[in-house]
C-alpha atoms as a PDB file:
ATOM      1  CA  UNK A   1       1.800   2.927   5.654  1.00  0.00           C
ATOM      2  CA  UNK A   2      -1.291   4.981   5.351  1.00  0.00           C
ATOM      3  CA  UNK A   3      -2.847   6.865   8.246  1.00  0.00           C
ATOM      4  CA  UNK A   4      -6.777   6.495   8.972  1.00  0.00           C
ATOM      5  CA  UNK A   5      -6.244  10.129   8.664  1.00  0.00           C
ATOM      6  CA  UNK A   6      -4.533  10.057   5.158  1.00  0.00           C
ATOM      7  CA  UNK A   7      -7.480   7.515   4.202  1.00  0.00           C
ATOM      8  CA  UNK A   8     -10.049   9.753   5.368  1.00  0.00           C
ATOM      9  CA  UNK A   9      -9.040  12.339   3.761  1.00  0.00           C
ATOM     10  CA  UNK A  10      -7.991  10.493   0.634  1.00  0.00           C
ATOM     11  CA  UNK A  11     -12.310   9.151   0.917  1.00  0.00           C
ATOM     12  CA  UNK A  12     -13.121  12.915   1.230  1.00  0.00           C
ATOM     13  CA  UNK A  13     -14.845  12.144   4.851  1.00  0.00           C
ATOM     14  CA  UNK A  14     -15.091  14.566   7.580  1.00  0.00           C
ATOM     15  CA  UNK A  15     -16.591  12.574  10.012  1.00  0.00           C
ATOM     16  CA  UNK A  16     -15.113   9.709  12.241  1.00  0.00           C
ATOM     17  CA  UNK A  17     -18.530   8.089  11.069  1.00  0.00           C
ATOM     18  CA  UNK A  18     -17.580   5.670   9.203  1.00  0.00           C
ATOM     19  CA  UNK A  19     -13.913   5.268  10.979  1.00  0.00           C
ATOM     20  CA  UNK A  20     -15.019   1.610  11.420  1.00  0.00           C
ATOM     21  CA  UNK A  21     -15.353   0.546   7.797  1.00  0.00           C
ATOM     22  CA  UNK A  22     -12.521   2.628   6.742  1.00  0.00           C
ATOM     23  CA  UNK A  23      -9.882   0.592   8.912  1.00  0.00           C
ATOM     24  CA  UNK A  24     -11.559  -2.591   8.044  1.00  0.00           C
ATOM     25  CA  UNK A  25     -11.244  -1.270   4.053  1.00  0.00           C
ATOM     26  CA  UNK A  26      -7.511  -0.081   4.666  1.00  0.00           C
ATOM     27  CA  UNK A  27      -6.354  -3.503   6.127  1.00  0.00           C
ATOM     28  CA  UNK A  28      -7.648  -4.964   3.512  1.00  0.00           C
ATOM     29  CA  UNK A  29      -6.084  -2.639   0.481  1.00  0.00           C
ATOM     30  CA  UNK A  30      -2.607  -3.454   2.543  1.00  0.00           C
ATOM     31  CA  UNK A  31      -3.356  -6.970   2.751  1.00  0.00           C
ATOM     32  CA  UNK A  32      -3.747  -6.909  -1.047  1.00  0.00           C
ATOM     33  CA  UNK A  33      -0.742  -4.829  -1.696  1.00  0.00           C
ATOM     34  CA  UNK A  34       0.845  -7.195  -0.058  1.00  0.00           C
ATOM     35  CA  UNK A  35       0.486  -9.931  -1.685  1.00  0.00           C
ATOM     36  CA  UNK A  36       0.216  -8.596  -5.391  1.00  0.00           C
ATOM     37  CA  UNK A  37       3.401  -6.573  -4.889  1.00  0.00           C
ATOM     38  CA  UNK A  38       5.093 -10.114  -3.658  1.00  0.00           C
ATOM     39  CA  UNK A  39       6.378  -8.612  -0.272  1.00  0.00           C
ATOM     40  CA  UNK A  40       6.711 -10.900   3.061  1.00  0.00           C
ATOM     41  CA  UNK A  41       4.652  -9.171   6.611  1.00  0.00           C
ATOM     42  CA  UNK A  42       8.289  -8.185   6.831  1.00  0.00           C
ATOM     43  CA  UNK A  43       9.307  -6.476   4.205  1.00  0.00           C
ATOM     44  CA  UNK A  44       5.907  -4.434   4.481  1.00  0.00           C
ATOM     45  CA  UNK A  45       6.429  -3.416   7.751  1.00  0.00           C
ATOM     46  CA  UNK A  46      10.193  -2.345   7.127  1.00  0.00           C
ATOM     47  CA  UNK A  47       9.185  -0.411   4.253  1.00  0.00           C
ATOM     48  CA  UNK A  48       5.828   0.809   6.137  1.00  0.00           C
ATOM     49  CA  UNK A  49       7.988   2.192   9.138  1.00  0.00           C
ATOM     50  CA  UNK A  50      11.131   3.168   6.850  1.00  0.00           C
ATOM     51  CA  UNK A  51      11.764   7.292   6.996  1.00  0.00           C
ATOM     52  CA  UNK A  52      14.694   7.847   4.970  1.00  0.00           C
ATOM     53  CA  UNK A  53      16.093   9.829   8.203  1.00  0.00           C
ATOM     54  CA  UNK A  54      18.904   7.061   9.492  1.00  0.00           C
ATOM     55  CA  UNK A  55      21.598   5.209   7.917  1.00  0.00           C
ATOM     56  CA  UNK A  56      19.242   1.896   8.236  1.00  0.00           C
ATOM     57  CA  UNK A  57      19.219  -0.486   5.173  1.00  0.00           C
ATOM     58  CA  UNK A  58      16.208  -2.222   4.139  1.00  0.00           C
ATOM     59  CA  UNK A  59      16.443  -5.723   2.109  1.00  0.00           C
ATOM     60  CA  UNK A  60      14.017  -7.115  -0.116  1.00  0.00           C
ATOM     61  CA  UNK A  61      13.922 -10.170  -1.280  1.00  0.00           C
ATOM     62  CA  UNK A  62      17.811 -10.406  -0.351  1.00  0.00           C
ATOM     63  CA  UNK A  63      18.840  -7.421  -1.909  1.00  0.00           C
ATOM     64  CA  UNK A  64      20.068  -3.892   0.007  1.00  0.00           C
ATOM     65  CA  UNK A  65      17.824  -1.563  -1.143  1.00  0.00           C
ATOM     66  CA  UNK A  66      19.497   2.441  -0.980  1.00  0.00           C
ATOM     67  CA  UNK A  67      17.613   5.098   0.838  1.00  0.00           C
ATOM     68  CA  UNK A  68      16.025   6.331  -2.958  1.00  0.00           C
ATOM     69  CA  UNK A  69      15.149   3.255  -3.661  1.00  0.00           C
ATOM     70  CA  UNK A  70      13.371   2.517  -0.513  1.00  0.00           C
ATOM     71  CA  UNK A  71      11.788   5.741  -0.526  1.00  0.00           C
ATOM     72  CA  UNK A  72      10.255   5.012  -3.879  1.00  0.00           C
ATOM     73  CA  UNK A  73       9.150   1.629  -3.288  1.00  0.00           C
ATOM     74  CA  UNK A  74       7.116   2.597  -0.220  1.00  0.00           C
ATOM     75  CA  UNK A  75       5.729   5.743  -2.117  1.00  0.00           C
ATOM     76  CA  UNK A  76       4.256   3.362  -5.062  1.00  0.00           C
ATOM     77  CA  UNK A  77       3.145   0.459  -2.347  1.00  0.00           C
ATOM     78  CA  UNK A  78       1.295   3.854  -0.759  1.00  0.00           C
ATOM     79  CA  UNK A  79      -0.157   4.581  -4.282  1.00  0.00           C
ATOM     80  CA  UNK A  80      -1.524   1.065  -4.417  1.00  0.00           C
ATOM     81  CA  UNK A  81      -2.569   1.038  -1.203  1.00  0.00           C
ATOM     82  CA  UNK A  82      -4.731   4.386  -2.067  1.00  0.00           C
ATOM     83  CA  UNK A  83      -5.870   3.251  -4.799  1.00  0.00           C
ATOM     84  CA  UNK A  84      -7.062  -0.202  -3.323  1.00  0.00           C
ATOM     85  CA  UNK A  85      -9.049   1.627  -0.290  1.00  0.00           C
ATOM     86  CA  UNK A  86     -10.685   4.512  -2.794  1.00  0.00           C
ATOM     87  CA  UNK A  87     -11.779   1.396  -4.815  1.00  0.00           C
ATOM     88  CA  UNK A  88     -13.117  -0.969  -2.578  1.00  0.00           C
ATOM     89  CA  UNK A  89     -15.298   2.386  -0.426  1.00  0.00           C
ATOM     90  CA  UNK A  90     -16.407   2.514  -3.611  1.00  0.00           C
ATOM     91  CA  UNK A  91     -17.725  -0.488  -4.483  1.00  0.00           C
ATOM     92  CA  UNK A  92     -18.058  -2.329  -1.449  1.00  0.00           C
ATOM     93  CA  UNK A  93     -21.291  -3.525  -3.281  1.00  0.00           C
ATOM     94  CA  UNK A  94     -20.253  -4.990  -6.339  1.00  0.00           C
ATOM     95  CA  UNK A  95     -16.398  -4.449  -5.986  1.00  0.00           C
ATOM     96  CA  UNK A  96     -14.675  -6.314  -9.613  1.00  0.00           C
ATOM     97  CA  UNK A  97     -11.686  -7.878  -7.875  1.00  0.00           C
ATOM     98  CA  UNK A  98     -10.465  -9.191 -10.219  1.00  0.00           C
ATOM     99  CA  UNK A  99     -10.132  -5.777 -12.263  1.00  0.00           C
ATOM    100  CA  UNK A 100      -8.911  -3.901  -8.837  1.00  0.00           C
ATOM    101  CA  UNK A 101      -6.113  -7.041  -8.656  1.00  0.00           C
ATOM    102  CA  UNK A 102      -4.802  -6.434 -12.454  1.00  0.00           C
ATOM    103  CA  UNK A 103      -5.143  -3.127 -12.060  1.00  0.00           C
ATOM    104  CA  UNK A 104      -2.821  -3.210  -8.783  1.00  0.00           C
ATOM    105  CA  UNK A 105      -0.503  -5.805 -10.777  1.00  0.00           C
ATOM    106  CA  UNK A 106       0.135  -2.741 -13.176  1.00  0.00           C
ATOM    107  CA  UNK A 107       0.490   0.144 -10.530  1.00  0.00           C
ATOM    108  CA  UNK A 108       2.899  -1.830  -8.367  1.00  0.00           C
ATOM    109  CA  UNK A 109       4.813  -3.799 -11.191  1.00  0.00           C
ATOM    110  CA  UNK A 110       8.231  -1.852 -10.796  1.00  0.00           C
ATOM    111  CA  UNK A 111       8.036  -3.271  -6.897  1.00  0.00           C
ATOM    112  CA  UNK A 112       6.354  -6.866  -8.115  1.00  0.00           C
ATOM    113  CA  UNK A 113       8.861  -7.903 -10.468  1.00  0.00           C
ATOM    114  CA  UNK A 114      12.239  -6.102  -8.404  1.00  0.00           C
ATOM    115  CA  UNK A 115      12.723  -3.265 -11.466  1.00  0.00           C
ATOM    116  CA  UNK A 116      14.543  -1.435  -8.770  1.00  0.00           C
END
């Protein structure tokens, strides 16, 4: 859903440097978007890989989902998933998880709870 070179230059980094730590970081915010947002590997990946450019449908959580709403949907999961990776580069020492999990609870409610 996000690119390592969206993330890098979401982290501000000009350098493949840390290219290592940044994957490991991004896996890990999807992993957790994942799970808070209530989405199977499935769903993720359908959403992850969904353009907007055919006629395909996407279903979650056994409803058909119309090309807005899917749009939208993977747009906030790639807010959350920003958000996740800024926050735990940023405190990979002393990262609150459970503030960056409530926090994610409240960015990704609309997709957590089916509002769409």
């Amino acid at each position: 859903m996000v690119t390592m070179e969206e993330a890098r230059a979401y982290l501000r980094m000009d350098s493949g440097f840390e290219d290592a730590l940044i994957g490991s970081l991004l896996l890990s915010a999807e992993i957790l978007c994942t799970d808070v947002a209530r989405l199977s590997k499935a769903e993720w990946d359908a959403l992850s890989d969904y353009t907007g450019d055919s006629e395909e449908i996407i279903t979650i959580r056994q409803e058909e989902k119309s090309k807005g709403e899917a749009l939208q949907m993977k747009e906030i999961l790639r807010v959350g998933v920003l958000y996740a990776l800024g926050y735990l580069f940023e405190h990979r020492e002393e990262a609150d998880h459970h503030a960056l999990v409530m926090t994610l609870r409240n960015l990704l409610f609309a997709v957590r709870e089916g509002v769409f």
